[in-house]
PDB file of N, CA and C in Angstrom:
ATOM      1  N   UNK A   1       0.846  -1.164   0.000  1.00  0.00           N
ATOM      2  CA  UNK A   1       0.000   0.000   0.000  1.00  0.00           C
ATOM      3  C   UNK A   1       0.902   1.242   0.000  1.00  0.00           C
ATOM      4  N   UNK A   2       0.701   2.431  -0.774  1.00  0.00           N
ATOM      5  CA  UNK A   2       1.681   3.577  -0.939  1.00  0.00           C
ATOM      6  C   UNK A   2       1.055   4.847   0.123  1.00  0.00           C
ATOM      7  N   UNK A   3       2.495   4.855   0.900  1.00  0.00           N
ATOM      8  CA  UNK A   3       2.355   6.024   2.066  1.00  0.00           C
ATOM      9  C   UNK A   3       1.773   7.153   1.429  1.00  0.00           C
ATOM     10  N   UNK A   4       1.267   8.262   1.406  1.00  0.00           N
ATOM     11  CA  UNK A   4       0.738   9.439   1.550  1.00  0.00           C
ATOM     12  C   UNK A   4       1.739  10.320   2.083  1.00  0.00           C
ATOM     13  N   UNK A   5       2.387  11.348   1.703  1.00  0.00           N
ATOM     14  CA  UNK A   5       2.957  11.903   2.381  1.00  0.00           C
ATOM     15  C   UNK A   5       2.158  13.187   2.727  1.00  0.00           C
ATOM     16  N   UNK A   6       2.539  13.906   4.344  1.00  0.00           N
ATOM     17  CA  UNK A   6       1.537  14.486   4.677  1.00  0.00           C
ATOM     18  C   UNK A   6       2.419  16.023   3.904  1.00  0.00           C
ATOM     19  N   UNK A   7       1.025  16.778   4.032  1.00  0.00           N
ATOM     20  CA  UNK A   7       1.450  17.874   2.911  1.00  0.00           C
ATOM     21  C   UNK A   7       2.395  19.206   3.927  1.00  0.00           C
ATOM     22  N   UNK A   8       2.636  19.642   3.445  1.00  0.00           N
ATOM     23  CA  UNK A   8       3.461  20.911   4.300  1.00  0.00           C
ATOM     24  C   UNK A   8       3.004  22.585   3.668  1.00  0.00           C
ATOM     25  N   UNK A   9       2.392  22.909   4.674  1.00  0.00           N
ATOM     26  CA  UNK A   9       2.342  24.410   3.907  1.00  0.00           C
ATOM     27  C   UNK A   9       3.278  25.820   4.150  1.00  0.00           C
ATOM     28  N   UNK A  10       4.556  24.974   5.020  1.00  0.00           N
ATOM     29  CA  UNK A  10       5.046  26.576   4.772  1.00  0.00           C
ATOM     30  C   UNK A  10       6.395  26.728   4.362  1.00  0.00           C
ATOM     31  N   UNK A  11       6.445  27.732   3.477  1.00  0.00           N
ATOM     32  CA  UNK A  11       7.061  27.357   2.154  1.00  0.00           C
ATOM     33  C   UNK A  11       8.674  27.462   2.288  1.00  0.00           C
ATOM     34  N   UNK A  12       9.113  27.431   3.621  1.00  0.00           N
ATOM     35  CA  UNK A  12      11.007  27.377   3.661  1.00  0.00           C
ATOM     36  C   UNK A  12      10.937  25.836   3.205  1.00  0.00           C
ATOM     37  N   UNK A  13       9.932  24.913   3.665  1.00  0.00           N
ATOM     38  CA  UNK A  13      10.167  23.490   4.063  1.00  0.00           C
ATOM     39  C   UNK A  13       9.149  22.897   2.539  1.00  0.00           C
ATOM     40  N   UNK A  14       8.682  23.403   1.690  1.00  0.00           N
ATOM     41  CA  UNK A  14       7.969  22.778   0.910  1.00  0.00           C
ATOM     42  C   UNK A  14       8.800  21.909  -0.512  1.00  0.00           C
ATOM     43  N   UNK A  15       9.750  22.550  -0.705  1.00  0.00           N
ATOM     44  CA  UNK A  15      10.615  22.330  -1.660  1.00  0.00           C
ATOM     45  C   UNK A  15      12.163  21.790  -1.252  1.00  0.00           C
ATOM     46  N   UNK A  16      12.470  21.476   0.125  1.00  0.00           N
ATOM     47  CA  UNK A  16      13.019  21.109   1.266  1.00  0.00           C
ATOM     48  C   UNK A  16      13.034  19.649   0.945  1.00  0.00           C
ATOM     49  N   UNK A  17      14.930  19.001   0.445  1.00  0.00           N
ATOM     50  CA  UNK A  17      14.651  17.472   0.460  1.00  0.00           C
ATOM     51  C   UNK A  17      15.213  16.734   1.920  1.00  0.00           C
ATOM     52  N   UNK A  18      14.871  16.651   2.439  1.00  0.00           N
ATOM     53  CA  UNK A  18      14.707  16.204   4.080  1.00  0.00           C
ATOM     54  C   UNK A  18      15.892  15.183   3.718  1.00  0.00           C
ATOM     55  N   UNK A  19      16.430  14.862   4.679  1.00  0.00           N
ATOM     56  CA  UNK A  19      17.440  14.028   4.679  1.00  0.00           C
ATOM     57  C   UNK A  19      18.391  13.557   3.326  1.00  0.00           C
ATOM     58  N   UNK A  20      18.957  14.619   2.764  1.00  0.00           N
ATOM     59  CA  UNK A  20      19.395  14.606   1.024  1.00  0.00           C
ATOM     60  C   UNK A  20      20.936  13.799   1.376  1.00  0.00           C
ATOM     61  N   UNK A  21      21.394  14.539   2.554  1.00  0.00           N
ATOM     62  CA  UNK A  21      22.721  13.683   2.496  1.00  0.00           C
ATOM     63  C   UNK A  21      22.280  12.034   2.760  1.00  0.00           C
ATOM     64  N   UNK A  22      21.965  12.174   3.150  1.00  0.00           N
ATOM     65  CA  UNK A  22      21.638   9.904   3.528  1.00  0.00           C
ATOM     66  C   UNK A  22      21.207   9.789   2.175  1.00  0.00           C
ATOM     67  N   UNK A  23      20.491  10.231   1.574  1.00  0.00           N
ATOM     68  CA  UNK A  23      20.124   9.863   0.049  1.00  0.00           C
ATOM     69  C   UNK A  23      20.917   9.452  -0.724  1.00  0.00           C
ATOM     70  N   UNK A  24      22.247  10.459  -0.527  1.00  0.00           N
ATOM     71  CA  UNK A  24      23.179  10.163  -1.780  1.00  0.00           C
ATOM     72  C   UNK A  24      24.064   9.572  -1.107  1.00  0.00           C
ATOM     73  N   UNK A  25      24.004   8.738  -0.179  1.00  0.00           N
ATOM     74  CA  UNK A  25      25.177   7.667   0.700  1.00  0.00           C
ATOM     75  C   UNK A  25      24.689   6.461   0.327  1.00  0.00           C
ATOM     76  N   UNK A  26      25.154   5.518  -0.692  1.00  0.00           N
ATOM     77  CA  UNK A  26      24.923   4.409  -0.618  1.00  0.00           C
ATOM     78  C   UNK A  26      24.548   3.017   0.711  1.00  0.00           C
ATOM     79  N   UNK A  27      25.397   3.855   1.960  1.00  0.00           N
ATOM     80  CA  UNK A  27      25.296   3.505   2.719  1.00  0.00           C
ATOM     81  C   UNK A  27      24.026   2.896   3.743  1.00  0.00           C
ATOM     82  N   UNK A  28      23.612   4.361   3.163  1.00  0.00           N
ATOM     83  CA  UNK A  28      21.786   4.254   3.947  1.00  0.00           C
ATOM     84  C   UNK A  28      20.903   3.519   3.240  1.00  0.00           C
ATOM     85  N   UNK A  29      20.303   2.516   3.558  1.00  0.00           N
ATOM     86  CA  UNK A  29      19.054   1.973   2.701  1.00  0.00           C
ATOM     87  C   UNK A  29      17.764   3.113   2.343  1.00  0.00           C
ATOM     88  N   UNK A  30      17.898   3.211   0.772  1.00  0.00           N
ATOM     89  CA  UNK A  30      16.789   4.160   0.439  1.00  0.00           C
ATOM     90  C   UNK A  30      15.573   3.994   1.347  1.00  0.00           C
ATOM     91  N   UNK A  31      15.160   2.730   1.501  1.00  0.00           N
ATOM     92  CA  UNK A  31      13.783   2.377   2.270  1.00  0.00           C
ATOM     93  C   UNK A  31      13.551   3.227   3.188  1.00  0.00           C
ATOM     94  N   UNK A  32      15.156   2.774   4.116  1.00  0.00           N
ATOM     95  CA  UNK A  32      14.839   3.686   5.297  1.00  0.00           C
ATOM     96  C   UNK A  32      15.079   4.925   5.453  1.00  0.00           C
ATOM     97  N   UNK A  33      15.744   5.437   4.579  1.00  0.00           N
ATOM     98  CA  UNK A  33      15.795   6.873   4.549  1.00  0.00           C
ATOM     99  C   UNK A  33      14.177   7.747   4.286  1.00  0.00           C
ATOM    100  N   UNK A  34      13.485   6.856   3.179  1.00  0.00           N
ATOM    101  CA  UNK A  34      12.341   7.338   2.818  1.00  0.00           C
ATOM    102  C   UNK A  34      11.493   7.427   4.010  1.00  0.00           C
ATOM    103  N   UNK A  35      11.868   6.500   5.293  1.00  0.00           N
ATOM    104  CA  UNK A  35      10.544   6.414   6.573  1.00  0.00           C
ATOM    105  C   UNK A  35      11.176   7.686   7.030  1.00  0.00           C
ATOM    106  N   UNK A  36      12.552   7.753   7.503  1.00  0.00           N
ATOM    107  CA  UNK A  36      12.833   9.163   8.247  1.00  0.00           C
ATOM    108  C   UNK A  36      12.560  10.176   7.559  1.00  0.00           C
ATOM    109  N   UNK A  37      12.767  10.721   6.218  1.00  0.00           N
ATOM    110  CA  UNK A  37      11.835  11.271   5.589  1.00  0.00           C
ATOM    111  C   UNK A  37      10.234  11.773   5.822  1.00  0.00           C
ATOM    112  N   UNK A  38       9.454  10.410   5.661  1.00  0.00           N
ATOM    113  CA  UNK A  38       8.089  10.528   6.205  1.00  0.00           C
ATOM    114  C   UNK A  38       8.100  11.080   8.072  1.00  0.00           C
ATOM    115  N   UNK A  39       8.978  10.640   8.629  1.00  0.00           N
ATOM    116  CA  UNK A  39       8.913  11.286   9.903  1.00  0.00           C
ATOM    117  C   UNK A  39       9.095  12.824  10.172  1.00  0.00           C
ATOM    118  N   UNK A  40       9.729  12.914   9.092  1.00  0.00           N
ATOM    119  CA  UNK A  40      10.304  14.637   9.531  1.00  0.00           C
ATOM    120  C   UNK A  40       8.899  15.515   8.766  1.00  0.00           C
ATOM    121  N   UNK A  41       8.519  14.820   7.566  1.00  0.00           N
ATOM    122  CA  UNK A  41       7.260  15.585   7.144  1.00  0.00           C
ATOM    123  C   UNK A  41       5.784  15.503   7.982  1.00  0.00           C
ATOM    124  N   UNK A  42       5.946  14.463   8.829  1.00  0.00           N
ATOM    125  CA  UNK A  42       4.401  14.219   9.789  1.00  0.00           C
ATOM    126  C   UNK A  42       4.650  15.058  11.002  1.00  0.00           C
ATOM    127  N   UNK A  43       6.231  15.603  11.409  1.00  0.00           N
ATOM    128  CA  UNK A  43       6.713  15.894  12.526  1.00  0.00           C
ATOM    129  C   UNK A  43       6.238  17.670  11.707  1.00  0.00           C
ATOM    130  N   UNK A  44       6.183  18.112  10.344  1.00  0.00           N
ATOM    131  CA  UNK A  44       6.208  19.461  10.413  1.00  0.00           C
ATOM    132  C   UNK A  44       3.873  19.297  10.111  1.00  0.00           C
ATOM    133  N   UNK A  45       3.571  18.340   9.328  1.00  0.00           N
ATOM    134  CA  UNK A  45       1.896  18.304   9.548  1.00  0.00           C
ATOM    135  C   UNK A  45       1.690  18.707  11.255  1.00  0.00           C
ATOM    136  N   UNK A  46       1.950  18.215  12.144  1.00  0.00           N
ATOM    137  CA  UNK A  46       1.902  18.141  13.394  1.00  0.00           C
ATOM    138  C   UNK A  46       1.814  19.271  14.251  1.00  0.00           C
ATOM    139  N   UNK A  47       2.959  20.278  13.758  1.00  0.00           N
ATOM    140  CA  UNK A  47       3.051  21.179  13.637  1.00  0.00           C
ATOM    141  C   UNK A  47       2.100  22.389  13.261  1.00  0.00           C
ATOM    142  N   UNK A  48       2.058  22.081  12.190  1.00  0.00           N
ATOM    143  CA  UNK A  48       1.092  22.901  11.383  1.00  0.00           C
ATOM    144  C   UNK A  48      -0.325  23.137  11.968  1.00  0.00           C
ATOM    145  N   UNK A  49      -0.603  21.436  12.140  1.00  0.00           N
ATOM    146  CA  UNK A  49      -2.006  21.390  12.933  1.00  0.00           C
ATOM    147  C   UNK A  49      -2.136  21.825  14.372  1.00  0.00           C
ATOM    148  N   UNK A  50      -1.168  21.359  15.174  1.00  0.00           N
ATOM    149  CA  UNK A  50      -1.231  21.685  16.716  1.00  0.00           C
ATOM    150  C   UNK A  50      -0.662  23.290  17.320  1.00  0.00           C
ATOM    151  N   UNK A  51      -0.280  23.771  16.049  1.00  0.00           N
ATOM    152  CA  UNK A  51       0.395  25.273  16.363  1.00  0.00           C
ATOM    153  C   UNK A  51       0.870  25.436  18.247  1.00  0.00           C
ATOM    154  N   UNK A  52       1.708  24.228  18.158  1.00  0.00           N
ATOM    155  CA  UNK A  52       2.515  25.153  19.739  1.00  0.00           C
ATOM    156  C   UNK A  52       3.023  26.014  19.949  1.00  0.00           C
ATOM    157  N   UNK A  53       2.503  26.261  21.390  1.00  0.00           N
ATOM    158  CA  UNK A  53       2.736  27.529  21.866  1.00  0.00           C
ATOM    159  C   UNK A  53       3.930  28.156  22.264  1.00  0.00           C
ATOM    160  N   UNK A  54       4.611  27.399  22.446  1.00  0.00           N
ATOM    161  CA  UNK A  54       6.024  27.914  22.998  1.00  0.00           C
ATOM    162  C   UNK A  54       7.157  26.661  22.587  1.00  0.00           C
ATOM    163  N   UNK A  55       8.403  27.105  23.091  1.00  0.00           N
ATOM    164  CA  UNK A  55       9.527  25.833  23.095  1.00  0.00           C
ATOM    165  C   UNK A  55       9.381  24.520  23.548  1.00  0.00           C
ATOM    166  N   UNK A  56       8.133  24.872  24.619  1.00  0.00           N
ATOM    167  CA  UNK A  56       8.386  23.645  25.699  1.00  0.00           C
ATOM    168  C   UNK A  56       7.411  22.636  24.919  1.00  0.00           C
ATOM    169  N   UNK A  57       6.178  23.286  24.370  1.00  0.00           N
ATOM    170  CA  UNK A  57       5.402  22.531  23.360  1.00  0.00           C
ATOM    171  C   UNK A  57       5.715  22.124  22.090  1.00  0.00           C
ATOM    172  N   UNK A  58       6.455  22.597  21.492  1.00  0.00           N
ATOM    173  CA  UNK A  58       7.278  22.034  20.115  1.00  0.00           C
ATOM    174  C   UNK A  58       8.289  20.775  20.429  1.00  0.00           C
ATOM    175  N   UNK A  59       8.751  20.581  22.046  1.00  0.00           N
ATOM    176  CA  UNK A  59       9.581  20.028  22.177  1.00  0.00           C
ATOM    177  C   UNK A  59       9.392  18.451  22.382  1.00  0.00           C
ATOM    178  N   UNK A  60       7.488  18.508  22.859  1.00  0.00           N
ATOM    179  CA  UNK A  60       7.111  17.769  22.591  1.00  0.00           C
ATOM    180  C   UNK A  60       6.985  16.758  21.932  1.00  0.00           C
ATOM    181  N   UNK A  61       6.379  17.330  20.766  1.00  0.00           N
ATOM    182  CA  UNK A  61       6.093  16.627  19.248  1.00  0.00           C
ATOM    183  C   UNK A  61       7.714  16.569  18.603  1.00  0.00           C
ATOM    184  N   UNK A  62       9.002  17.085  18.798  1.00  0.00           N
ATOM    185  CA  UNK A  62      10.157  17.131  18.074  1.00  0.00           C
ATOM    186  C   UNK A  62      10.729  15.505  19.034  1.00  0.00           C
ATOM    187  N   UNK A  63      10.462  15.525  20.289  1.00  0.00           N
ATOM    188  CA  UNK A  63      10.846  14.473  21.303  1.00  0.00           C
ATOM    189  C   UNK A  63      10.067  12.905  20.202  1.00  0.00           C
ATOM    190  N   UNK A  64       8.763  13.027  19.950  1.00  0.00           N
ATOM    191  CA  UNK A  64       8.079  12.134  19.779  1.00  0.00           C
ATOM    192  C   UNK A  64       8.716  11.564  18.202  1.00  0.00           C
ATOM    193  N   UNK A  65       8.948  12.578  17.435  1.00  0.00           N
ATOM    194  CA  UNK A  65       9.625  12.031  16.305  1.00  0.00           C
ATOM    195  C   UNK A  65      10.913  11.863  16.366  1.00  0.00           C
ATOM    196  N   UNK A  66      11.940  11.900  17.402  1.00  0.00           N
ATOM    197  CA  UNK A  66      12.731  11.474  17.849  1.00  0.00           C
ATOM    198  C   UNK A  66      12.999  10.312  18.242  1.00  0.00           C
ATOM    199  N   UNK A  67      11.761   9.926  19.157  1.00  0.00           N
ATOM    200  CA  UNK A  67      11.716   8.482  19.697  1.00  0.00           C
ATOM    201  C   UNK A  67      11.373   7.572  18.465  1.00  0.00           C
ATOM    202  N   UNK A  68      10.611   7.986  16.964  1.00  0.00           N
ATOM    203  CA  UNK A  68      10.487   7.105  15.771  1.00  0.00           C
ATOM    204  C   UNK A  68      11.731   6.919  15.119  1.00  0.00           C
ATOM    205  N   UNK A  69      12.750   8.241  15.343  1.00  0.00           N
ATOM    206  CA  UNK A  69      13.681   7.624  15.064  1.00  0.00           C
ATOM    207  C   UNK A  69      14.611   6.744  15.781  1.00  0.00           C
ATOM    208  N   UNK A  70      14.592   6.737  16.630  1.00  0.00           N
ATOM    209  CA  UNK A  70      15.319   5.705  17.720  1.00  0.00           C
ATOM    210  C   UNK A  70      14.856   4.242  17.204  1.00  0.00           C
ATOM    211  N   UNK A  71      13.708   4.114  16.656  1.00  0.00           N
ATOM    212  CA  UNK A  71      13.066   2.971  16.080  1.00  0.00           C
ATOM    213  C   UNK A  71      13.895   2.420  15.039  1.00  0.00           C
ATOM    214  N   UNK A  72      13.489   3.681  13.849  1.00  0.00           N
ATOM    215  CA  UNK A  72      13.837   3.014  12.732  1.00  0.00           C
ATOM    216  C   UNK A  72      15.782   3.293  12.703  1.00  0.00           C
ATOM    217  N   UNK A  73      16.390   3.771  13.990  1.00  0.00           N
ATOM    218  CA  UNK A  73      17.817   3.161  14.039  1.00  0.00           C
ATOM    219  C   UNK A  73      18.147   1.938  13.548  1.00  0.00           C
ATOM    220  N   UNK A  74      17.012   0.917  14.456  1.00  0.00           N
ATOM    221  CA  UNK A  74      17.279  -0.207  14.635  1.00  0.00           C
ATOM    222  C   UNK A  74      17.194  -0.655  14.037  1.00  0.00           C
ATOM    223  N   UNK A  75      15.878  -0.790  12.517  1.00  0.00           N
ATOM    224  CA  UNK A  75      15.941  -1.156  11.456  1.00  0.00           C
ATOM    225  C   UNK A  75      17.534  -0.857  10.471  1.00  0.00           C
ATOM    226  N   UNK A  76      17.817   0.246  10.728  1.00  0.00           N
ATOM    227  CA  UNK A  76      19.179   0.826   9.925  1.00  0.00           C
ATOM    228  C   UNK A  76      20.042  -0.213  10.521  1.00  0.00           C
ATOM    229  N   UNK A  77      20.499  -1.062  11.751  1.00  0.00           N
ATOM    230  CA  UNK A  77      21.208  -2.038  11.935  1.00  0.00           C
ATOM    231  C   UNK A  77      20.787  -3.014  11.463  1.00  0.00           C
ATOM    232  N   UNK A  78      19.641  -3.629  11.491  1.00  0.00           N
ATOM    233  CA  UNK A  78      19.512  -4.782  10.732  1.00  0.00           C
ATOM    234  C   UNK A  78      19.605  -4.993   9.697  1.00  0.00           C
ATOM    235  N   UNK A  79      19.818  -3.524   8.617  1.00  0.00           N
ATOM    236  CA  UNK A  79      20.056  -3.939   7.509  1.00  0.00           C
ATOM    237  C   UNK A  79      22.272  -3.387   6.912  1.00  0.00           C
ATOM    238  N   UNK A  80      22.250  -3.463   8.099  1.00  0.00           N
ATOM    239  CA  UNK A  80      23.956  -3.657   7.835  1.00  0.00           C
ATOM    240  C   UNK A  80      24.147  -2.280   7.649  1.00  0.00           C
ATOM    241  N   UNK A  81      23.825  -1.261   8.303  1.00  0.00           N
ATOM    242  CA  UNK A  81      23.855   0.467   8.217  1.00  0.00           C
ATOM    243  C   UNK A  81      23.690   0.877   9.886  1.00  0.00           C
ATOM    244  N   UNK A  82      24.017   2.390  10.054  1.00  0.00           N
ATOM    245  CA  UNK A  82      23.771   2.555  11.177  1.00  0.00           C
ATOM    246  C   UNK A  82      23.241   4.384  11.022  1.00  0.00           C
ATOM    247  N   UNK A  83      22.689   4.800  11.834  1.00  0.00           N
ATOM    248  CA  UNK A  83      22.607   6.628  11.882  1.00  0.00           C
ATOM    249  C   UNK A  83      23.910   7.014  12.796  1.00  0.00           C
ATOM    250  N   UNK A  84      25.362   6.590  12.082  1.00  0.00           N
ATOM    251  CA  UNK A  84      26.101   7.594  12.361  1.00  0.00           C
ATOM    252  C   UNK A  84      26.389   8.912  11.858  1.00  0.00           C
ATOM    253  N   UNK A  85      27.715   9.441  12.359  1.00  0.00           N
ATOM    254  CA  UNK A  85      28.026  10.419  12.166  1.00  0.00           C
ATOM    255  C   UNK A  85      27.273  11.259  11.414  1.00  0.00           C
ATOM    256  N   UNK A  86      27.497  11.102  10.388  1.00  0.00           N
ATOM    257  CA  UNK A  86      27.113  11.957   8.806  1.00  0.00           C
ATOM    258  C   UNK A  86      25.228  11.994   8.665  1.00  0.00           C
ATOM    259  N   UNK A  87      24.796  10.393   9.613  1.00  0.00           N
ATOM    260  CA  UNK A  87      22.936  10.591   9.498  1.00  0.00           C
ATOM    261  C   UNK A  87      22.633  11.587  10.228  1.00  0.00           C
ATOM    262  N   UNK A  88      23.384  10.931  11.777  1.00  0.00           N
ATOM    263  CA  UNK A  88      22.946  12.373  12.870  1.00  0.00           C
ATOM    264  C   UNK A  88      23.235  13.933  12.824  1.00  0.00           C
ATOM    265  N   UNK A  89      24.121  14.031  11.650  1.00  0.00           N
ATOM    266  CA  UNK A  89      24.566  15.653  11.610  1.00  0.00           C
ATOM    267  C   UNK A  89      23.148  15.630  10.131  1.00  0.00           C
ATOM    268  N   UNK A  90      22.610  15.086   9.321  1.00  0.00           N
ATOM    269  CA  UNK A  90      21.596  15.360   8.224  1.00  0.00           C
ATOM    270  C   UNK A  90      20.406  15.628   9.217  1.00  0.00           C
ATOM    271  N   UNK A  91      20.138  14.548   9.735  1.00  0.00           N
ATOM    272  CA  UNK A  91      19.052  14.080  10.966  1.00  0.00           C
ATOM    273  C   UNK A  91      18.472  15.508  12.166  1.00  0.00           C
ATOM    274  N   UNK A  92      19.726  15.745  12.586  1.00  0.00           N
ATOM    275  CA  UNK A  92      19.399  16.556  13.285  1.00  0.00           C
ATOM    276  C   UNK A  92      19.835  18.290  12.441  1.00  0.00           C
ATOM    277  N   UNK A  93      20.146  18.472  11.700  1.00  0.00           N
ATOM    278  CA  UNK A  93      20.062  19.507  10.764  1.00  0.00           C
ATOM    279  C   UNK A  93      19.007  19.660  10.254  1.00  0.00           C
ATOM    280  N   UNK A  94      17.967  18.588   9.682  1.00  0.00           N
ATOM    281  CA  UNK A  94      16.723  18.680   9.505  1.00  0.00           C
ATOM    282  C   UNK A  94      15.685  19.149  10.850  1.00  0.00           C
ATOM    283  N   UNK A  95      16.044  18.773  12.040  1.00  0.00           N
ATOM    284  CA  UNK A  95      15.111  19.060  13.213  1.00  0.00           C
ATOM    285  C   UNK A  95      15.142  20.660  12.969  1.00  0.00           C
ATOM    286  N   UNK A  96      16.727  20.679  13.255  1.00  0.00           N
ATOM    287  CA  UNK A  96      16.547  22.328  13.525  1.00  0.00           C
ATOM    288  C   UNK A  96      15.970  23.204  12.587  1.00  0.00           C
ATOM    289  N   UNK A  97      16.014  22.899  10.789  1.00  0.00           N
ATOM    290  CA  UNK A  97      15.637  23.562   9.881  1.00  0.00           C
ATOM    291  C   UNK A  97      14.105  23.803  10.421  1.00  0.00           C
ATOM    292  N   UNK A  98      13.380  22.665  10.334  1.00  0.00           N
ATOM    293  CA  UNK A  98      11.673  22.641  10.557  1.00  0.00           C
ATOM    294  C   UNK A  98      11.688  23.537  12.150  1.00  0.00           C
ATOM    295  N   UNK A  99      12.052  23.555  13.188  1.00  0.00           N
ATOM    296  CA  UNK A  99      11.829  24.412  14.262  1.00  0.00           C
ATOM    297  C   UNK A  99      12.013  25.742  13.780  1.00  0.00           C
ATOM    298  N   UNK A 100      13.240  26.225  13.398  1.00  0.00           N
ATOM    299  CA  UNK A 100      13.455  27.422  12.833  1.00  0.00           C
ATOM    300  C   UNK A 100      12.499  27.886  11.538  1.00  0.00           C
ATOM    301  N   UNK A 101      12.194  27.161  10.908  1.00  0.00           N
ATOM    302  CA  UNK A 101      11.286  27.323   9.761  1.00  0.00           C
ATOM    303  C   UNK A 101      10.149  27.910  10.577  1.00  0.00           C
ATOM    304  N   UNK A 102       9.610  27.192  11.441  1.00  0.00           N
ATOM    305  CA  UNK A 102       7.931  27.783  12.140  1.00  0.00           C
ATOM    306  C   UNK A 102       8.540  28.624  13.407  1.00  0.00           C
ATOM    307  N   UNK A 103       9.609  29.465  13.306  1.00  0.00           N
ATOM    308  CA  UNK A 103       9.469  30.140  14.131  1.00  0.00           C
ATOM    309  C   UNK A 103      10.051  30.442  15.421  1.00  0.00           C
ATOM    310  N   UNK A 104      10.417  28.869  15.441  1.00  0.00           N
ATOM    311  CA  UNK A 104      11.290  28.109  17.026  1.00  0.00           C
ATOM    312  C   UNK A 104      12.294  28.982  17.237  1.00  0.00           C
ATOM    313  N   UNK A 105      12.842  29.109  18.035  1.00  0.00           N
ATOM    314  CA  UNK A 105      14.598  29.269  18.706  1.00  0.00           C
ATOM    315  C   UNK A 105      15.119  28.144  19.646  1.00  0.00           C
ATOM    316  N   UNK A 106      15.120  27.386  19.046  1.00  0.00           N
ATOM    317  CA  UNK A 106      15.065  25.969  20.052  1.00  0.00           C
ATOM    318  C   UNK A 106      16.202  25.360  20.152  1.00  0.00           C
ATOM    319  N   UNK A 107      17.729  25.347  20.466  1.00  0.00           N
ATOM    320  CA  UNK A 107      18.892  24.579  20.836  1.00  0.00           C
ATOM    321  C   UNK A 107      18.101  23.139  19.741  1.00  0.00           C
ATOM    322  N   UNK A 108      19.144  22.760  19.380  1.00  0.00           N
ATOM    323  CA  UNK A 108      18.864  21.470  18.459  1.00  0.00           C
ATOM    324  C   UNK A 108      19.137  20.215  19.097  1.00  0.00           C
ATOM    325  N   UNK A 109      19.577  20.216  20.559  1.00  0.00           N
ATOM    326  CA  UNK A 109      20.075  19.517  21.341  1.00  0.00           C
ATOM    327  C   UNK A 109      19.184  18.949  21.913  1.00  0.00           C
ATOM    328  N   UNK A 110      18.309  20.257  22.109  1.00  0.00           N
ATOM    329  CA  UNK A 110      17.394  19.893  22.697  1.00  0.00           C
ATOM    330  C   UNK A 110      16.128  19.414  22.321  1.00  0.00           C
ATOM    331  N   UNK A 111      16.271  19.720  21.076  1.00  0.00           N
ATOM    332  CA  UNK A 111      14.838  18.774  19.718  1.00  0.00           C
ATOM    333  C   UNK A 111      15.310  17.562  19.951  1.00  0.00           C
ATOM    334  N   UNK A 112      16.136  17.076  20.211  1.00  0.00           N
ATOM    335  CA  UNK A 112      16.394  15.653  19.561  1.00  0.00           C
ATOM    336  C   UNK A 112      17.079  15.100  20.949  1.00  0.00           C
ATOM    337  N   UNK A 113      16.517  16.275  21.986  1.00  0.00           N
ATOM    338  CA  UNK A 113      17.385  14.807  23.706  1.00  0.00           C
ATOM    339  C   UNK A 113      16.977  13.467  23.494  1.00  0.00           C
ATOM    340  N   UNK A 114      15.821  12.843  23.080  1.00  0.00           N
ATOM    341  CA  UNK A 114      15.880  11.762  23.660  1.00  0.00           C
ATOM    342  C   UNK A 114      16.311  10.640  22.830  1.00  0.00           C
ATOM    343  N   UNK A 115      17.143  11.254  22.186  1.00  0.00           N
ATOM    344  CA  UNK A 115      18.027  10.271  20.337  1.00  0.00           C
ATOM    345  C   UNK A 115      18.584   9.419  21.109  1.00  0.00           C
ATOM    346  N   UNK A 116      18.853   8.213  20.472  1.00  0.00           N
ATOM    347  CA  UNK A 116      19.788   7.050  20.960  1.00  0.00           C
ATOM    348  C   UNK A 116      20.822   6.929  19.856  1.00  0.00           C
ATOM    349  N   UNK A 117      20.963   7.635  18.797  1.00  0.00           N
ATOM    350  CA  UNK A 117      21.875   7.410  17.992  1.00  0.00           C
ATOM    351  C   UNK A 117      23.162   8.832  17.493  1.00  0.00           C
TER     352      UNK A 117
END
């Protein structure tokens, strides 16, 4: 069945290829690049829809797509890959773009505390 990707309306992030370095790394399985992908675009729908109010509420929903990626880490090991170095500097370069995009001033450290990778 073919994912849907959720739509984005504001326009720093519309034309925005979310995770481009893992793309062009042979390293990363396209598959899974395409789910973190879908995570970072449901993480800015989310957004869009729940309009938080402050840092502490964005940090929320940035925590929660954090913890999906902690998930699909694990898939990235099972298929003989990992979210090092080079994912977590794309990975979390993308957090901060989408916070800063809607507005955030949010430490990027702190979008993504509860990363395991």
């Amino acid at each position: 069945m073919p994912t849907t990707s959720p739509t984005v309306s504001n326009a720093h992030l519309q034309g925005h290829a979310f995770l481009a370095d893992m793309l062009d790394d042979a390293y990363f399985p396209p598959a899974l690049v395409r789910q973190g992908q879908q995570i970072l675009l449901r993480l800015c729908a989310r957004i869009e829809r729940e309009r938080p109010a402050d840092g502490a509420a964005l940090l929320a929903l940035t925590h929660a797509a954090t913890l999906e990626f902690n998930v699909l880490g694990e898939a990235f090991e099972a298929q003989d890959s990992e979210l090092e170095t080079a994912a977590r500097e794309n990975i979390a370069a993308d957090f901060e773009l989408v916070a800063r995009s809607y507005g955030y001033d949010v430490d990027v450290e702190e979008l993504i505390s509860p990363r395991e990778w």
